[in-house]
PDB file of N, CA and C in Angstrom:
ATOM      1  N   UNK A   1     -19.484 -11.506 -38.073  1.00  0.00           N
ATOM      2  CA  UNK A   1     -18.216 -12.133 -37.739  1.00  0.00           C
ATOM      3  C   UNK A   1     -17.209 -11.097 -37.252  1.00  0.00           C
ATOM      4  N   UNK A   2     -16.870 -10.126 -38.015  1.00  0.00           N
ATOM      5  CA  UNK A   2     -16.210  -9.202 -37.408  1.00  0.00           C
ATOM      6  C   UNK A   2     -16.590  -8.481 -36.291  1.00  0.00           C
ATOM      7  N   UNK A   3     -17.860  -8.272 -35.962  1.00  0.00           N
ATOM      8  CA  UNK A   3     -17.900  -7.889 -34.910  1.00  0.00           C
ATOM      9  C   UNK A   3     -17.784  -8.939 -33.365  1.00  0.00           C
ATOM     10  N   UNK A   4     -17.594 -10.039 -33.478  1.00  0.00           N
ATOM     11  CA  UNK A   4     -17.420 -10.861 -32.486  1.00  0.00           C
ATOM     12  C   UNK A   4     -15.701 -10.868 -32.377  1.00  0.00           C
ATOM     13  N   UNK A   5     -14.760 -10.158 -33.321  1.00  0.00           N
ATOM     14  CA  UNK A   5     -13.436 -10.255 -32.931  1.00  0.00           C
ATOM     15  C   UNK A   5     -13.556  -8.781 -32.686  1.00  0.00           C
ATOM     16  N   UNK A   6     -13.765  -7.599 -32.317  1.00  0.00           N
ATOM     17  CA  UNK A   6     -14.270  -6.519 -31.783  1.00  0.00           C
ATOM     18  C   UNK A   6     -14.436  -6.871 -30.482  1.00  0.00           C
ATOM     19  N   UNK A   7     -15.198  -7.457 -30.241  1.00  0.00           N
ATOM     20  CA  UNK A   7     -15.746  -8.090 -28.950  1.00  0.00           C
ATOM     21  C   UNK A   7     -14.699  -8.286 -28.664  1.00  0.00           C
ATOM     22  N   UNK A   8     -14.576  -9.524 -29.031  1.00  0.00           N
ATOM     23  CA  UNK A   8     -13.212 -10.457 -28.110  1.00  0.00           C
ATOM     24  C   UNK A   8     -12.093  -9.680 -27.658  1.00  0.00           C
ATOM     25  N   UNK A   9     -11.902  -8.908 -28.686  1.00  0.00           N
ATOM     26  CA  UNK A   9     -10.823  -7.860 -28.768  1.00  0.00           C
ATOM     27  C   UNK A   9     -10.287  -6.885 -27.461  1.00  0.00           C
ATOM     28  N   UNK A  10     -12.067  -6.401 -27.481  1.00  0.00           N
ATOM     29  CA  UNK A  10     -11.888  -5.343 -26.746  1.00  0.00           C
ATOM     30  C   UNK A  10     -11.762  -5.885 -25.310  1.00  0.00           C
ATOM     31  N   UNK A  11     -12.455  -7.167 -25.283  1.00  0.00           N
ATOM     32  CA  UNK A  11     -12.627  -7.621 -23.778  1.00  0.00           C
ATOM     33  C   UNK A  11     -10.801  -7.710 -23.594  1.00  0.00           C
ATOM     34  N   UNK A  12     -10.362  -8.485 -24.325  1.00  0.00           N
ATOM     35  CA  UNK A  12      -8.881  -9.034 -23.758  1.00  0.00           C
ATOM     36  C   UNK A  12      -8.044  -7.971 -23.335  1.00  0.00           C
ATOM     37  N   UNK A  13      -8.553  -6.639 -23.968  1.00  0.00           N
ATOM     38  CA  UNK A  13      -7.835  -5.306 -23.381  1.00  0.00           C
ATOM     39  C   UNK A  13      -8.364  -4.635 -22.347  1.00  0.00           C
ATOM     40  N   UNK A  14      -9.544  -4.626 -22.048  1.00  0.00           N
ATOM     41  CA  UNK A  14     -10.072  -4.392 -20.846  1.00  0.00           C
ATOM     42  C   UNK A  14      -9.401  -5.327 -19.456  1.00  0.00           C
ATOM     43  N   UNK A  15      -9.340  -6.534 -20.001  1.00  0.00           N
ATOM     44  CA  UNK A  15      -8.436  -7.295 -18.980  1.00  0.00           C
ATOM     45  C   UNK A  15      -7.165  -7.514 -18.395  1.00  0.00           C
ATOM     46  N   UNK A  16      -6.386  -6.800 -19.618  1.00  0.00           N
ATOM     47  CA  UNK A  16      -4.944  -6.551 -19.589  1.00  0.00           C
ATOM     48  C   UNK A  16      -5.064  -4.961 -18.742  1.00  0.00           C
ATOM     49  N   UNK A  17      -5.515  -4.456 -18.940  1.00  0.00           N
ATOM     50  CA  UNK A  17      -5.721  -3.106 -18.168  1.00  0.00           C
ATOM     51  C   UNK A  17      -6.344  -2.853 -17.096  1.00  0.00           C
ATOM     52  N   UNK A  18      -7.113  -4.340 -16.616  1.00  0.00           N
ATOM     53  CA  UNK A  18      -7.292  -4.123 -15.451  1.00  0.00           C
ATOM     54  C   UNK A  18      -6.394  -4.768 -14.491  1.00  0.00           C
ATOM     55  N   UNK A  19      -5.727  -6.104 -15.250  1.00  0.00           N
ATOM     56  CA  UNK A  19      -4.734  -6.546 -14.069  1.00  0.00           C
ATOM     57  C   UNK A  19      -3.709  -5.708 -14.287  1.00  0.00           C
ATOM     58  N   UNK A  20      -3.177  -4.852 -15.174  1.00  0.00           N
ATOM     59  CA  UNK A  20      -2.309  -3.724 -14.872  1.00  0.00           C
ATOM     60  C   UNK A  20      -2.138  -3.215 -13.507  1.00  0.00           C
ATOM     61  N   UNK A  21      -3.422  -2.216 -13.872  1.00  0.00           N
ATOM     62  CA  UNK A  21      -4.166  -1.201 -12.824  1.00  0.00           C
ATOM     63  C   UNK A  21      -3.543  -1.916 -11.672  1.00  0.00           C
ATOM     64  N   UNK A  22      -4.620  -3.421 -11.265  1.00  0.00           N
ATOM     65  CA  UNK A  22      -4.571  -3.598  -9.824  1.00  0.00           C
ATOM     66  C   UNK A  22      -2.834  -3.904  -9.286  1.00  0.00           C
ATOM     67  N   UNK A  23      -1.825  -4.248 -10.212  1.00  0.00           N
ATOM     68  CA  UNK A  23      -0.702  -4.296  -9.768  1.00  0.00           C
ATOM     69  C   UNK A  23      -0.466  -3.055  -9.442  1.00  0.00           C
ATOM     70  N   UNK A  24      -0.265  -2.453 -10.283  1.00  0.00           N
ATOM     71  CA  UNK A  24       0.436  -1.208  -9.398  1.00  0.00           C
ATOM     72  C   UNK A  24      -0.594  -0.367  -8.289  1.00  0.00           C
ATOM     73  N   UNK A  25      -1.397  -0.480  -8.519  1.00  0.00           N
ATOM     74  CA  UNK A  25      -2.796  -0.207  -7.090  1.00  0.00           C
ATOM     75  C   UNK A  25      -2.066  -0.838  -5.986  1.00  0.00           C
ATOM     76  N   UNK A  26      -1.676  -2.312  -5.930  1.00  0.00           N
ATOM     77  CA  UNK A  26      -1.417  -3.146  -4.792  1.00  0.00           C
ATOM     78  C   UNK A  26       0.019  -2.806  -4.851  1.00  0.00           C
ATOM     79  N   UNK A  27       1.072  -2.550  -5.762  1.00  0.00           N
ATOM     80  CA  UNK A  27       2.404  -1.776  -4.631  1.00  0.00           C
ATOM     81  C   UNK A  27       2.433  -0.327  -4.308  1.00  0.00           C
ATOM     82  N   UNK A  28       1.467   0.798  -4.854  1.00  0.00           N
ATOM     83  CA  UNK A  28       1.437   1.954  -4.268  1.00  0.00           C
ATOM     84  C   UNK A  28       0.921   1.878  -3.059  1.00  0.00           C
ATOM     85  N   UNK A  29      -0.204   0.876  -2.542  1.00  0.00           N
ATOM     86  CA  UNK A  29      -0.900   0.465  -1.749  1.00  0.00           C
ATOM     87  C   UNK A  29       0.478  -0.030  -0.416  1.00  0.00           C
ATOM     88  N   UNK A  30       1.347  -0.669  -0.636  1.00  0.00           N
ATOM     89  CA  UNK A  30       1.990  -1.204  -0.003  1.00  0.00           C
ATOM     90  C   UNK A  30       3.172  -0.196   0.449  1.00  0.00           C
ATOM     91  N   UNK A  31       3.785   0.695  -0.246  1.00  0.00           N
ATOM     92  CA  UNK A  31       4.409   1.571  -0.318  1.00  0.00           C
ATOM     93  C   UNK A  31       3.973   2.367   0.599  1.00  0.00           C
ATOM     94  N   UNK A  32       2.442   3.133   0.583  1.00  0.00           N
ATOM     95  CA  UNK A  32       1.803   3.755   1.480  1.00  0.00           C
ATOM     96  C   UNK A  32       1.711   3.380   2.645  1.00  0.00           C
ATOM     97  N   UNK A  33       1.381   2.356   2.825  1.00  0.00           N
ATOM     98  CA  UNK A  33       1.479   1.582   4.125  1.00  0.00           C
ATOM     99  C   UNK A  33       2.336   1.417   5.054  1.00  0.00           C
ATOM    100  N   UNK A  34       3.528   1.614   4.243  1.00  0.00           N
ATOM    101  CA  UNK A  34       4.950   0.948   4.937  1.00  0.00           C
ATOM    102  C   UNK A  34       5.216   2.418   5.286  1.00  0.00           C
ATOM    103  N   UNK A  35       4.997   3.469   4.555  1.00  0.00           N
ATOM    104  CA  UNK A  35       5.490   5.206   5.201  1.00  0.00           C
ATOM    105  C   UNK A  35       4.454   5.590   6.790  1.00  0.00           C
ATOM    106  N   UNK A  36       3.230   5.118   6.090  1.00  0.00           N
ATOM    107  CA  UNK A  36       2.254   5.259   7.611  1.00  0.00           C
ATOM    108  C   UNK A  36       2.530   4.549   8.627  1.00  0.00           C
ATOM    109  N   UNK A  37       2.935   3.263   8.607  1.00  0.00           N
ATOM    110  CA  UNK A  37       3.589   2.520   9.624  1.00  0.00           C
ATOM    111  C   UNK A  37       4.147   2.899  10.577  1.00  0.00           C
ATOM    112  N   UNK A  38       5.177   3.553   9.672  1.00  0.00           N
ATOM    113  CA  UNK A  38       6.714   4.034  10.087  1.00  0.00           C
ATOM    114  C   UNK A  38       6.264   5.512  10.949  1.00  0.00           C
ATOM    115  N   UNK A  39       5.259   6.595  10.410  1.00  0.00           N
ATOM    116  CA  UNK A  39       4.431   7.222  11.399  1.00  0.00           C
ATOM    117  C   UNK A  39       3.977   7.172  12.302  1.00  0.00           C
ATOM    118  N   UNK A  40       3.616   6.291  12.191  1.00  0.00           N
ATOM    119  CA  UNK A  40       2.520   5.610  13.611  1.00  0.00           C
ATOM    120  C   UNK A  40       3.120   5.178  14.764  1.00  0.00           C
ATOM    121  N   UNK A  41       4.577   4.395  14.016  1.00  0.00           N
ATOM    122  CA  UNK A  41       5.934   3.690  15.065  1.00  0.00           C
ATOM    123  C   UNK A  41       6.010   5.068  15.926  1.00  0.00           C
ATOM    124  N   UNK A  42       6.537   5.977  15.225  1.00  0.00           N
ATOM    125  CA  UNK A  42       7.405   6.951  15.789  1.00  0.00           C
ATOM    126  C   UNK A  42       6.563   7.733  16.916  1.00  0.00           C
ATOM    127  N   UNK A  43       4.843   8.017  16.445  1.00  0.00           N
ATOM    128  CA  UNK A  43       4.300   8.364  17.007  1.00  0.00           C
ATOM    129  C   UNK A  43       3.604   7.820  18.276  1.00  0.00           C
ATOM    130  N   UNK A  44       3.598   6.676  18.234  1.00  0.00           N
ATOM    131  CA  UNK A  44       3.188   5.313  19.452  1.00  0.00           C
ATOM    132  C   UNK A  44       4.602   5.748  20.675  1.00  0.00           C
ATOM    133  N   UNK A  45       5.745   5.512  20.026  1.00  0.00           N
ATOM    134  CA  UNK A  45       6.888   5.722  20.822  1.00  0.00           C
ATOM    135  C   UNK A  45       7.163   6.952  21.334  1.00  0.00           C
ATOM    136  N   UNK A  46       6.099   8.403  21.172  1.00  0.00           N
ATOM    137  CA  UNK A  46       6.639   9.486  21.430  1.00  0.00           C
ATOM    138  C   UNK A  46       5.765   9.410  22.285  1.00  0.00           C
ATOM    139  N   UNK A  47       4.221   9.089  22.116  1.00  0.00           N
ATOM    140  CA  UNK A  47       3.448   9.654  23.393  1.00  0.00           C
ATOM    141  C   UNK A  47       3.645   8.470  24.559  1.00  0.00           C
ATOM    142  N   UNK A  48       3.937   7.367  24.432  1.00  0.00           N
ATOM    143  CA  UNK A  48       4.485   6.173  25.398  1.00  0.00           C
ATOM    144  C   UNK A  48       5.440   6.451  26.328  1.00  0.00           C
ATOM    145  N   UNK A  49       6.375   7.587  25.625  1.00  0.00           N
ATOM    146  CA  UNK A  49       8.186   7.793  26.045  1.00  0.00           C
ATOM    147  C   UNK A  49       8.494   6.093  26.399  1.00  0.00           C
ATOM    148  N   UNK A  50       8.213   5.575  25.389  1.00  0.00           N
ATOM    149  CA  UNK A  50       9.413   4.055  25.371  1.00  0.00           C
ATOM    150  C   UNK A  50      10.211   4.091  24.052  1.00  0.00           C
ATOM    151  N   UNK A  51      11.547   4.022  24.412  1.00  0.00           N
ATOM    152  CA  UNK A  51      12.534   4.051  23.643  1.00  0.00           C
ATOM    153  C   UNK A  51      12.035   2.941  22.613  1.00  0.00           C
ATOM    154  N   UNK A  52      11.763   2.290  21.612  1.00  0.00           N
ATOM    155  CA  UNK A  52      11.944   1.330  20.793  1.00  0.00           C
ATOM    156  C   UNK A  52      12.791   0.092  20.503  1.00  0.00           C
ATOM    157  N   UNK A  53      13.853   0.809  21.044  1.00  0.00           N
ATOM    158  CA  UNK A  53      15.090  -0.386  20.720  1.00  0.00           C
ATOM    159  C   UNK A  53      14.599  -0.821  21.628  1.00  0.00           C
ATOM    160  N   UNK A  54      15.220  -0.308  23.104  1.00  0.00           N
ATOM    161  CA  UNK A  54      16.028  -0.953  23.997  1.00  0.00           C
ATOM    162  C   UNK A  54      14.539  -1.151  25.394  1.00  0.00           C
ATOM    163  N   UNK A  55      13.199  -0.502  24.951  1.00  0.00           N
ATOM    164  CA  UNK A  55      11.589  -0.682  25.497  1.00  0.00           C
ATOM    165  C   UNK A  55      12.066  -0.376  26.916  1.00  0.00           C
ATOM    166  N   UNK A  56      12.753   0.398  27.101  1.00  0.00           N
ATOM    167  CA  UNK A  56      13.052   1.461  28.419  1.00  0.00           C
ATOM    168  C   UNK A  56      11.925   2.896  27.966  1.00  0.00           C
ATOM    169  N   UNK A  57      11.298   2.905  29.656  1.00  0.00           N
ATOM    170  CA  UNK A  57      10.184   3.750  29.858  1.00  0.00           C
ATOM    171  C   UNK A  57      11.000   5.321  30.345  1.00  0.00           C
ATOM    172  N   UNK A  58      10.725   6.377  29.553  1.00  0.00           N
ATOM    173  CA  UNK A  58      11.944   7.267  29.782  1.00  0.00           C
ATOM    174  C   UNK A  58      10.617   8.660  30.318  1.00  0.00           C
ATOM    175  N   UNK A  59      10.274   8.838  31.780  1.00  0.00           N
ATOM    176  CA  UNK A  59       9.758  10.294  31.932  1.00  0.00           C
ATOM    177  C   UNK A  59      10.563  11.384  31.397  1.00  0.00           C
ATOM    178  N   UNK A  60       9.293  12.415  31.117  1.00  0.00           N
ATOM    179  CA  UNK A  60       9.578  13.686  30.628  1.00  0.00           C
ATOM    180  C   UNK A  60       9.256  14.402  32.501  1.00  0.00           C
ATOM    181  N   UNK A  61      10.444  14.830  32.645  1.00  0.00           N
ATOM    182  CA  UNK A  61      11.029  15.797  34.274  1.00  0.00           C
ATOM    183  C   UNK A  61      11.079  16.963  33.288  1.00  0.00           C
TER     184      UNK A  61
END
């Protein structure tokens, strides 16, 4: 008997610790994403030479 509330036990903490985990997994995850984005923007717009705002094509003379 006691060992089936052991069991139970341990499972319900294994489960609490895994939907932990995956929350904060899924906003570091999102966090990361949103900084690489923002990389990628800047970097799309540098080798393009298009301004972003205003999507005027600007040569490098």
């Amino acid at each position: 008997m006691l060992y089936g509330y052991i069991i139970i036990m341990s499972s319900i903490l294994i489960l609490i610790g895994y939907s932990i985990g995956r929350r904060i997994g899924i906003k570091e995850g999102i966090e990361k994403g949103k900084a690489l984005n923002s990389i990628l923007f800047k970097q799309k717009s540098y080798y393009s030479n298009t301004c972003p705002i205003c999507k005027t094509n600007h040569d490098k003379n």
